[in-house]
N, C-alpha and C. Protein backbone atom coordinates (compact mmCIF):
# COMPACT_ATOMS: atom_id res chain seq x y z
N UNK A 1 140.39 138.59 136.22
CA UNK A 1 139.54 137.64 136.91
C UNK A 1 139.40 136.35 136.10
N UNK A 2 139.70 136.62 134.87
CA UNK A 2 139.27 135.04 133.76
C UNK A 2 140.67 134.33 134.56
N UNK A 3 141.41 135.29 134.12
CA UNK A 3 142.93 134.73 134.21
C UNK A 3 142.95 133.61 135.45
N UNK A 4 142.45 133.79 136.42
CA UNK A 4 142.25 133.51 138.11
C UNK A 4 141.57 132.66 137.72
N UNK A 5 140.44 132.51 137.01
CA UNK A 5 139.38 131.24 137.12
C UNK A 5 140.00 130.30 136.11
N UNK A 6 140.57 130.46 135.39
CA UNK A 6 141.30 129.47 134.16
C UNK A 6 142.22 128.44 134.98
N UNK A 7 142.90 129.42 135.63
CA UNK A 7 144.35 128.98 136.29
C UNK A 7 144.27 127.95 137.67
N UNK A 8 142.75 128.56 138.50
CA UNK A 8 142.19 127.49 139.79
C UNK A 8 141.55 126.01 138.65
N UNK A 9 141.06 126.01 137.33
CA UNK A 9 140.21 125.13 136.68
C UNK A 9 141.71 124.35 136.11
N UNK A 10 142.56 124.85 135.72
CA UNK A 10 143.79 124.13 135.24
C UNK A 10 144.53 123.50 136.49
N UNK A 11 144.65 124.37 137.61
CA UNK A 11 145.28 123.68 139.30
C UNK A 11 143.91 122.14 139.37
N UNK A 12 142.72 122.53 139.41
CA UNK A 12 141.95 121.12 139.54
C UNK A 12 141.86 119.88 138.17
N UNK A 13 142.13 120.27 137.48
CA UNK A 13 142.50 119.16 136.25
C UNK A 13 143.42 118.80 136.72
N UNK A 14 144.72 119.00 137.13
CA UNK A 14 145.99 118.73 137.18
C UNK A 14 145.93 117.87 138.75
N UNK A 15 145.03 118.26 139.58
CA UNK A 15 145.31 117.58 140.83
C UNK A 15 144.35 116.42 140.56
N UNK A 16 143.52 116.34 139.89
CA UNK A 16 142.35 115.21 139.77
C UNK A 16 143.27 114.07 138.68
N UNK A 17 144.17 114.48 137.76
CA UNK A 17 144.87 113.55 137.05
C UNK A 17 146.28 112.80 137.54
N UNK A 18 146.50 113.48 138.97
CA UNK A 18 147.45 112.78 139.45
C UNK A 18 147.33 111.45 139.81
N UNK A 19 147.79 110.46 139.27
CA UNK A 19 147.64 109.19 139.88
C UNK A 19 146.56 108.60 138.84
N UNK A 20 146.20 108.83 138.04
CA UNK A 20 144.89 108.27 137.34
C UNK A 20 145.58 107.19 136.43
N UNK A 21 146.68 107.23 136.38
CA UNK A 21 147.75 106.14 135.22
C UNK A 21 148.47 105.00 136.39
N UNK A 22 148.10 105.11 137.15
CA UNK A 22 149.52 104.13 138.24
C UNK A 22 148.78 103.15 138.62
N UNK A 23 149.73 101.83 138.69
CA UNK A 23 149.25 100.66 138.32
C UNK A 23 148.54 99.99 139.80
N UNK A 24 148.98 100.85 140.62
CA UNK A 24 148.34 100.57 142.19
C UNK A 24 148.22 101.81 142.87
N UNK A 25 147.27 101.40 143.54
CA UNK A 25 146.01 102.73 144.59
C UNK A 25 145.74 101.83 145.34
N UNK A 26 145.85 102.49 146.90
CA UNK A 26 145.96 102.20 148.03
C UNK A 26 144.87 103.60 148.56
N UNK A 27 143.64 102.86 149.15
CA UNK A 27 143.15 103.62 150.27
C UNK A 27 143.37 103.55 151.27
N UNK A 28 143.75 104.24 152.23
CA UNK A 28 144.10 103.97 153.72
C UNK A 28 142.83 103.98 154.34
N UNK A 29 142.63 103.15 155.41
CA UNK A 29 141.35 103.22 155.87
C UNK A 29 141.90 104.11 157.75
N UNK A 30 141.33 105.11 158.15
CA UNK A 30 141.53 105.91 159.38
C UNK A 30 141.58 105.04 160.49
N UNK A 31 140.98 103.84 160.89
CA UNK A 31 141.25 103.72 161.71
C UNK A 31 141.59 101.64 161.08
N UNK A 32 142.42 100.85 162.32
CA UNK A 32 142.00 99.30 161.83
C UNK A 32 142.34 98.48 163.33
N UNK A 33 141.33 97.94 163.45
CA UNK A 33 141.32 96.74 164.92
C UNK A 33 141.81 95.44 164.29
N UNK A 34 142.77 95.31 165.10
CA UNK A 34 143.54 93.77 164.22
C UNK A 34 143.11 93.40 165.65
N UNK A 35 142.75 92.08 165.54
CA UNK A 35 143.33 90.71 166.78
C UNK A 35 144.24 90.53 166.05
N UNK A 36 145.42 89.56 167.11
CA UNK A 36 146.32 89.06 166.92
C UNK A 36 147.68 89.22 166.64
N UNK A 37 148.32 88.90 166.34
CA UNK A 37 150.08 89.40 165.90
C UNK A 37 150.23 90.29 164.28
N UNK A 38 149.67 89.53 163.72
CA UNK A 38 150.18 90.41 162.14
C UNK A 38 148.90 91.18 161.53
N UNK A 39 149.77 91.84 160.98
CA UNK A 39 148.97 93.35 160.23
C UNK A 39 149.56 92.77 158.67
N UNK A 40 148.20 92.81 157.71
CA UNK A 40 148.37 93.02 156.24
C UNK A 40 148.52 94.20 155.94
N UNK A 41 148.44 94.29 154.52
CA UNK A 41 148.21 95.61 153.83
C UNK A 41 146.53 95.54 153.55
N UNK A 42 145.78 94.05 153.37
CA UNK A 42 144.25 94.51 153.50
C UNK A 42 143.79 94.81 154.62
N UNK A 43 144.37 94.51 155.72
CA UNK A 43 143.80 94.81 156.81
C UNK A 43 144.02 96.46 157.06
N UNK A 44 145.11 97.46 156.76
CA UNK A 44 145.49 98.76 157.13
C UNK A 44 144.42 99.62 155.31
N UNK A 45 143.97 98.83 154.69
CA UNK A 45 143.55 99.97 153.15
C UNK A 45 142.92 98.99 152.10
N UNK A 46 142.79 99.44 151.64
CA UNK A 46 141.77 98.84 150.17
C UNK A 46 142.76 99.18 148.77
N UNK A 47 142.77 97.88 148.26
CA UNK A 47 144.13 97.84 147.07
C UNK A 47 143.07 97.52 145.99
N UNK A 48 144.01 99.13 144.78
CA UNK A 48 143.19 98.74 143.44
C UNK A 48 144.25 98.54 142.52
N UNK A 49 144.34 97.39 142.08
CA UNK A 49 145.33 97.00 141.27
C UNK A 49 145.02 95.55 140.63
N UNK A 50 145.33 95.18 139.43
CA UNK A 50 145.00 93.99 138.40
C UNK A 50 145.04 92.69 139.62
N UNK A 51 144.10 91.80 139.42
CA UNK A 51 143.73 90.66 140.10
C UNK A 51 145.04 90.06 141.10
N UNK A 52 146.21 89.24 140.37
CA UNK A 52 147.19 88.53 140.81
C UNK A 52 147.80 89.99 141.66
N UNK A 53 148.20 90.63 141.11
CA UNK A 53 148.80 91.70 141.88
C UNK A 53 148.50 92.58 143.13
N UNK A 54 147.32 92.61 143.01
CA UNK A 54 146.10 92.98 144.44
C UNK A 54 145.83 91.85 145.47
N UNK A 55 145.93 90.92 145.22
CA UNK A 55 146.20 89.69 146.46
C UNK A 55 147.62 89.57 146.82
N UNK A 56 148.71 89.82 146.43
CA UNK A 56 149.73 90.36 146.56
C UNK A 56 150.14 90.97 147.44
N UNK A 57 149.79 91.75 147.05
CA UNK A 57 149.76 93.36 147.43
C UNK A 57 149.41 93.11 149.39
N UNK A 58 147.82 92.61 149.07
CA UNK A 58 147.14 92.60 150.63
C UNK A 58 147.57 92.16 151.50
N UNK A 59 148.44 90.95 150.89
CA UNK A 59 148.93 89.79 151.64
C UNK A 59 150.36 90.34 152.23
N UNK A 60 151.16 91.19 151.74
CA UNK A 60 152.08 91.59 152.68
C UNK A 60 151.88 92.17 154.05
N UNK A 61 152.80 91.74 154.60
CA UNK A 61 152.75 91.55 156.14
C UNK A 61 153.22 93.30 156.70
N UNK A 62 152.91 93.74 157.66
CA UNK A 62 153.96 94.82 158.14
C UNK A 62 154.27 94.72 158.85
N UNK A 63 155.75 94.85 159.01
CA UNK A 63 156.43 94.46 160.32
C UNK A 63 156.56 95.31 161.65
N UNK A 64 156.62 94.96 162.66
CA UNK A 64 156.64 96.40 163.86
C UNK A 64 157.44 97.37 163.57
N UNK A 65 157.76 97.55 163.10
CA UNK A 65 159.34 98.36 163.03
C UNK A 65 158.65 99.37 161.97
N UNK A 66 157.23 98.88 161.58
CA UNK A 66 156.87 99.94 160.30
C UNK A 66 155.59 101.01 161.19
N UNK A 67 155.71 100.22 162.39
CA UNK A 67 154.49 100.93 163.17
C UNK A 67 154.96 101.65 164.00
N UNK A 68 154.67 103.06 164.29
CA UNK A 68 155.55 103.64 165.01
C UNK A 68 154.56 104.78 166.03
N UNK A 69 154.25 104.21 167.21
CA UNK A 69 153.09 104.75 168.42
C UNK A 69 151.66 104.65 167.65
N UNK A 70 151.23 103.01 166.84
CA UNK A 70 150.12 103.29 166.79
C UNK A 70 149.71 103.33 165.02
N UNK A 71 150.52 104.12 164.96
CA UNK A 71 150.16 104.88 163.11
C UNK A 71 151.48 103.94 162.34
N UNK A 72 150.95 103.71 160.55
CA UNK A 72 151.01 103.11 160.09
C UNK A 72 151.22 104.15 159.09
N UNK A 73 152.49 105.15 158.60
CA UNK A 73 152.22 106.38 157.85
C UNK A 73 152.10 105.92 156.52
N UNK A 74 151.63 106.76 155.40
CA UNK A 74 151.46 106.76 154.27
C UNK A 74 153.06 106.23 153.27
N UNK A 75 154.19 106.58 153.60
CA UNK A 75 155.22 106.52 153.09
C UNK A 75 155.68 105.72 153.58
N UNK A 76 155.21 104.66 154.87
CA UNK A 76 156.19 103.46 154.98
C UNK A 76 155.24 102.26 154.35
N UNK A 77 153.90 102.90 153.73
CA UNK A 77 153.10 101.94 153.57
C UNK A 77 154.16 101.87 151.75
N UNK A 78 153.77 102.69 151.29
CA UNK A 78 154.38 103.02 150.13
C UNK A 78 156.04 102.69 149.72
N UNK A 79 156.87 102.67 150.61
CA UNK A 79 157.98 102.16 150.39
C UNK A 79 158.25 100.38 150.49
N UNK A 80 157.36 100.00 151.64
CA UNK A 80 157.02 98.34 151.20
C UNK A 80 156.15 98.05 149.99
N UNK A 81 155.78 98.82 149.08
CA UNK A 81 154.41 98.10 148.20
C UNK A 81 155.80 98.80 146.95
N UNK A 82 156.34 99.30 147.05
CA UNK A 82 157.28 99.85 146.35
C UNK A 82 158.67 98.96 146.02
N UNK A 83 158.78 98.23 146.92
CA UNK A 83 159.98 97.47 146.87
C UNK A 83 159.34 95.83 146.03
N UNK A 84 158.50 95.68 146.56
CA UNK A 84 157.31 94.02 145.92
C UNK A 84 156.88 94.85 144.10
N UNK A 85 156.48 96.06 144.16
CA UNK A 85 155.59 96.22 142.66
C UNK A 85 157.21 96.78 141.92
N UNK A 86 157.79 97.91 142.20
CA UNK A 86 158.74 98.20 141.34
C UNK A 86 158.77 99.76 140.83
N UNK A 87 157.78 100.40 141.32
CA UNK A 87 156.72 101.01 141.17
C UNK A 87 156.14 101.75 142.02
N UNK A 88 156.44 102.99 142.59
CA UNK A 88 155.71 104.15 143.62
C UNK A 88 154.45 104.09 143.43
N UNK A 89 153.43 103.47 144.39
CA UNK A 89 152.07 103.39 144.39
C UNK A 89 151.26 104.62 144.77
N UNK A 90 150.12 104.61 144.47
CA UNK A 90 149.46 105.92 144.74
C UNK A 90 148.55 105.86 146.21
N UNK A 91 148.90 106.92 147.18
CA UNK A 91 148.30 106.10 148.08
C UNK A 91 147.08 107.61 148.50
N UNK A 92 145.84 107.30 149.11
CA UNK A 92 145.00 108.29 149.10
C UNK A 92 145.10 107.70 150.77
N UNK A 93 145.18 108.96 151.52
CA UNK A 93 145.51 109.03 153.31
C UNK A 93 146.13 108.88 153.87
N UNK A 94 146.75 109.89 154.82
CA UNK A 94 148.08 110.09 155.22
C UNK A 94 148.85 109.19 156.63
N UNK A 95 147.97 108.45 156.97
CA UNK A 95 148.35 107.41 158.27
C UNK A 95 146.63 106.54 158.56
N UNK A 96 147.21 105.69 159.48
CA UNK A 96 146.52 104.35 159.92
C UNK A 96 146.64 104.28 160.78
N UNK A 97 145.25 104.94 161.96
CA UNK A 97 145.67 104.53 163.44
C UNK A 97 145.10 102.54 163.86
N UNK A 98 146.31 102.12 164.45
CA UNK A 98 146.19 100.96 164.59
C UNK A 98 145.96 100.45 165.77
N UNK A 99 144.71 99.65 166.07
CA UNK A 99 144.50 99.38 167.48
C UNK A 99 144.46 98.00 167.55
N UNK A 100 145.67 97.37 168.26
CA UNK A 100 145.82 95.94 168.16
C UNK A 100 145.69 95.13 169.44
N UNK A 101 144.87 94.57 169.10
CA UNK A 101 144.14 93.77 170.55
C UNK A 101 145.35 92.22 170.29
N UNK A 102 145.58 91.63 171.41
CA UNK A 102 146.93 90.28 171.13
C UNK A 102 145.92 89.41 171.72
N UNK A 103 144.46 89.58 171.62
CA UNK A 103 143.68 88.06 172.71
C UNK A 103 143.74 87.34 170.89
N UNK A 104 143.62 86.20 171.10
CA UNK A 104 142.90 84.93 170.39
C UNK A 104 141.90 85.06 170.60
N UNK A 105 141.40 83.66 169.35
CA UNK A 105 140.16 83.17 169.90
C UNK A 105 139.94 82.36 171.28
N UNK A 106 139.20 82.67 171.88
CA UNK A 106 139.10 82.16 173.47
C UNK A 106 139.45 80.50 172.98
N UNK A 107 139.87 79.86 173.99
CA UNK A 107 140.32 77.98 173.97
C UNK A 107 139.02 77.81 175.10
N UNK A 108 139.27 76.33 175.27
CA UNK A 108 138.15 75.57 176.05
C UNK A 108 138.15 76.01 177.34
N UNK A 109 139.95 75.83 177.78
CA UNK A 109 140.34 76.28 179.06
C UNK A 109 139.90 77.34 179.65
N UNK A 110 140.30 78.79 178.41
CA UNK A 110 140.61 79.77 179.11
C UNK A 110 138.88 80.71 179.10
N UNK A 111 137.77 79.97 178.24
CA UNK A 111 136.69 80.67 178.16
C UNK A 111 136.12 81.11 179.18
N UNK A 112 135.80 79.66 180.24
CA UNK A 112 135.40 80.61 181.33
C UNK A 112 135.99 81.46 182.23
N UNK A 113 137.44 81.81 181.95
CA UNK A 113 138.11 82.92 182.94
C UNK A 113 138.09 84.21 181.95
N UNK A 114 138.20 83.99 180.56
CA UNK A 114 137.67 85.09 180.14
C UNK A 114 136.53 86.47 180.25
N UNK A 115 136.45 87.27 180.33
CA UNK A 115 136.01 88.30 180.76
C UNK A 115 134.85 88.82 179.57
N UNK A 116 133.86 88.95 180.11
CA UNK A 116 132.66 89.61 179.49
C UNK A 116 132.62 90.96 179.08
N UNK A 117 133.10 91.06 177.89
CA UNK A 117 133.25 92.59 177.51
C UNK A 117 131.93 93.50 177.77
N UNK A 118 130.48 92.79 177.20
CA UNK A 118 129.56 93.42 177.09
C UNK A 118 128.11 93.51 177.98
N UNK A 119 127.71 93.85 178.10
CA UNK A 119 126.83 93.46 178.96
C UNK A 119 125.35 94.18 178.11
N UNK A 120 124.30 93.05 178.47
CA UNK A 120 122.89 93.03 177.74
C UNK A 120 122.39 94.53 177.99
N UNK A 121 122.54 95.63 177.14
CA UNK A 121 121.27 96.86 177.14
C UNK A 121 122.57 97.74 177.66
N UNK A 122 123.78 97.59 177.54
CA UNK A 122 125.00 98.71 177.49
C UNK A 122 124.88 99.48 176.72
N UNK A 123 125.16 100.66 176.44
CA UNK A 123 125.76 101.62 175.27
C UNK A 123 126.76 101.02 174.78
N UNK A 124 127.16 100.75 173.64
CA UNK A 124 128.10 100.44 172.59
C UNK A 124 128.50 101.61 171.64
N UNK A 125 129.72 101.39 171.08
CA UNK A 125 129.87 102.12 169.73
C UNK A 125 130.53 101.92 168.94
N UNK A 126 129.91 101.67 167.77
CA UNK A 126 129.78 100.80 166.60
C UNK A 126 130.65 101.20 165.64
N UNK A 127 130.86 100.47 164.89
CA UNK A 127 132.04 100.79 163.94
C UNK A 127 131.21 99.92 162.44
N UNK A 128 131.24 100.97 161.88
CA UNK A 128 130.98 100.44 160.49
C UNK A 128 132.85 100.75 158.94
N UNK A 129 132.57 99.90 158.36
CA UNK A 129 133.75 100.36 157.60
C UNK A 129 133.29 99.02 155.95
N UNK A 130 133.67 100.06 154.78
CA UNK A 130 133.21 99.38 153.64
C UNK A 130 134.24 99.77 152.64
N UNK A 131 135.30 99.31 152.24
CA UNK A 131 135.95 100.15 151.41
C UNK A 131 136.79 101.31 151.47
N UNK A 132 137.38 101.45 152.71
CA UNK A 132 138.24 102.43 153.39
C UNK A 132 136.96 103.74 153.72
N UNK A 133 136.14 103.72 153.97
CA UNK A 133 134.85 104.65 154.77
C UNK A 133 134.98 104.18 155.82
N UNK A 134 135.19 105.05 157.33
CA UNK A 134 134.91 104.38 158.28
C UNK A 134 133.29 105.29 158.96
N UNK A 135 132.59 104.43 159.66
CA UNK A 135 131.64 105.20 160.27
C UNK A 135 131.58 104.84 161.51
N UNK A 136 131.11 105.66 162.62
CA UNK A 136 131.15 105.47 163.97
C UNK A 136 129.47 106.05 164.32
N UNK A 137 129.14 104.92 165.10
CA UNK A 137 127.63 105.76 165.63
C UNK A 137 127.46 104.85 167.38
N UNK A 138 126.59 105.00 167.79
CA UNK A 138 126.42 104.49 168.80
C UNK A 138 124.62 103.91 168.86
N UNK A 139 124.58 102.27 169.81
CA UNK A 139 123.92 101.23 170.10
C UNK A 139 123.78 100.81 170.91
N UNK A 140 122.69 100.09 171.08
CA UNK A 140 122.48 98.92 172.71
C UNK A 140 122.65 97.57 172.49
N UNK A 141 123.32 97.09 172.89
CA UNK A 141 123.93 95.70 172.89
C UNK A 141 122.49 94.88 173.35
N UNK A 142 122.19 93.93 172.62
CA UNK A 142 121.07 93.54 173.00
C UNK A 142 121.53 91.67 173.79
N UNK A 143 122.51 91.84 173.86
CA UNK A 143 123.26 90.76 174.46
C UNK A 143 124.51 90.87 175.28
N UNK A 144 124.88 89.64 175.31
CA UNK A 144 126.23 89.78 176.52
C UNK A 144 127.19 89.09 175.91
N UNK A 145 128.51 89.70 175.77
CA UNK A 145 129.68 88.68 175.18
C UNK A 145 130.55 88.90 174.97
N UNK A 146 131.90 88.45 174.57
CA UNK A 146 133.53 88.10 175.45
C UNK A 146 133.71 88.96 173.80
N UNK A 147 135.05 88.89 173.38
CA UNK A 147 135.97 89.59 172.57
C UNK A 147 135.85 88.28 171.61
N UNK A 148 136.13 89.43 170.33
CA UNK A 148 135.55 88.31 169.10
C UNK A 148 134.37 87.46 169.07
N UNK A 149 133.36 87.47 169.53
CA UNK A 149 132.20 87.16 169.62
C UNK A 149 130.94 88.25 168.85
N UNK A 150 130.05 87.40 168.18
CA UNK A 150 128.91 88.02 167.37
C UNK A 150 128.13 88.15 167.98
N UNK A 151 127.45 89.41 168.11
CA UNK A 151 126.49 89.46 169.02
C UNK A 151 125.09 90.82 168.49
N UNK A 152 124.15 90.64 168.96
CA UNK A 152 123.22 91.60 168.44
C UNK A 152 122.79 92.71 168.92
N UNK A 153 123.03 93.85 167.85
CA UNK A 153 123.37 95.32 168.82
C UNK A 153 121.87 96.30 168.11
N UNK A 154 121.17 97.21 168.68
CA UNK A 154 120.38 97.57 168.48
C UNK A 154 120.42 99.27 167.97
N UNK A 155 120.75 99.28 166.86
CA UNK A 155 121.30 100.85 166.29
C UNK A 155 119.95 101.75 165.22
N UNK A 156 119.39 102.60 166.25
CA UNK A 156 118.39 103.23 165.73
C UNK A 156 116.95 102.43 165.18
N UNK A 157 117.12 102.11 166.36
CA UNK A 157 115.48 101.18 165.89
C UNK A 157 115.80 99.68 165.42
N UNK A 158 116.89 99.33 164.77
CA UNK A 158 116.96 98.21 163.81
C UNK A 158 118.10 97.18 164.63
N UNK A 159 117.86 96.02 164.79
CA UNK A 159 118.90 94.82 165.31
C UNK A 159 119.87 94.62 164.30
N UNK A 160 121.25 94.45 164.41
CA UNK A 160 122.00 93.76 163.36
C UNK A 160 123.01 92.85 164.17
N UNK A 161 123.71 92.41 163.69
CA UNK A 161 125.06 91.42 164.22
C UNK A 161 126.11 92.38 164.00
N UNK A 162 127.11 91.92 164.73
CA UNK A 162 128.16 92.73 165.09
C UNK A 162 129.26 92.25 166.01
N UNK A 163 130.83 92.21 165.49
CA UNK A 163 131.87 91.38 166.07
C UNK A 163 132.24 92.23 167.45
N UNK A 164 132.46 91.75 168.77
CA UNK A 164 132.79 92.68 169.74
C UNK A 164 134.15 92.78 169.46
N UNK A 165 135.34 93.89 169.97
CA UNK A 165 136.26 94.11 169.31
C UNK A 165 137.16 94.69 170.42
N UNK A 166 136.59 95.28 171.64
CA UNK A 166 136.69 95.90 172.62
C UNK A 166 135.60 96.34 174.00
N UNK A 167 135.75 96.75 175.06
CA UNK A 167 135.09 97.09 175.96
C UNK A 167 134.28 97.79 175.61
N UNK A 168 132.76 97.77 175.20
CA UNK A 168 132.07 99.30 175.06
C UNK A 168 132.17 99.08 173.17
N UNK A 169 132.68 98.69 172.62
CA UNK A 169 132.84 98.77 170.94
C UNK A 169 132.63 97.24 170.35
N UNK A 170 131.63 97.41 169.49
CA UNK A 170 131.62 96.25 168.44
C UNK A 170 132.06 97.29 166.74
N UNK A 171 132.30 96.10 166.08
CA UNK A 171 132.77 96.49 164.52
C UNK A 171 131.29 95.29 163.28
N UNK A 172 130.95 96.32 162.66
CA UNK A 172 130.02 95.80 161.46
C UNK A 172 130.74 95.58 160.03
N UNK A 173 131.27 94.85 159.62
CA UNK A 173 131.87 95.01 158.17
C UNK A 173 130.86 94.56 157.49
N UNK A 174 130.63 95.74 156.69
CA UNK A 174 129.44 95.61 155.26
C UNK A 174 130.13 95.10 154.20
């Protein structure tokens, strides 16, 4: 029985020291709402790596061809950050579901044909995310308003601001 408890305490040293030396760590964050055409690497995870090299890092682009129904896997994230550093990065989460909305910011023209995602005293559901944590809860929109628009949502007693992002969903970045 020692033998057994030595050997599970030596398996968790050994899995907790993997990666503790490598010069980049990548959190994947579970889920990411892009507007628009391009996807970063800050936008799909959270990069820990020396200053110049971590803006770097974020700033690479991913191309469609790396997205495949949606998900953004762990090893194609890793083979682009691999080819820029030199260097197999450490990445913590195994895919990135990606939900990519293609509106802009509304123009002068097209605002008023634009469409009112929200409506005042709807159910909403909220998206919080800080550091590759995502949280999901649900709110009452205490207003009315189009896509990409700030608006004030009412989550357990308390008002906050909040970007609309979709029909029924706003996003909070803390």
């Amino acid at each position: 029985m020692r033998f057994l408890g030595r050997g599970i305490i030596a398996f968790f040293m050994l899995f907790c020291a993997v990666g503790a030396d490598a010069a980049v760590k990548i959190y994947l964050f579970s889920r990411a709402d892009i507007i628009g055409e391009k996807i970063s690497v800050a936008d799909i995870g959270t990069v820990e790596a020396r200053d110049g090299l971590r803006q770097s890092i974020e700033a690479l682009e991913i191309g469609p061809s790396l997205m495949k129904n949606g998900l953004i896997g762990k090893d194609e994230v890793a083979r682009l950050v691999e080819t820029m550093v030199g260097e197999k990065p450490v990445i913590f989460g195994s895919a990135v579901r990606v939900f990519q909305s293609h509106d802009k910011e509304p123009s002068a023209e097209t605002e008023e044909e634009s469409e009112e995602l929200i409506q005042k005293g709807a159910p909403v559901r909220v998206f919080y995310s800080l550091k590759g944590i995502s949280i999901e809860t649900g709110g009452i929109a205490m207003e009315k308003g189009k896509a990409g628009e700030i608006i004030q949502v009412k989550v357990k007693g308390r008002a906050m601001s909040a970007r609309i992002i979709d029909r029924y969903t706003v996003r909070k970045e803390l």
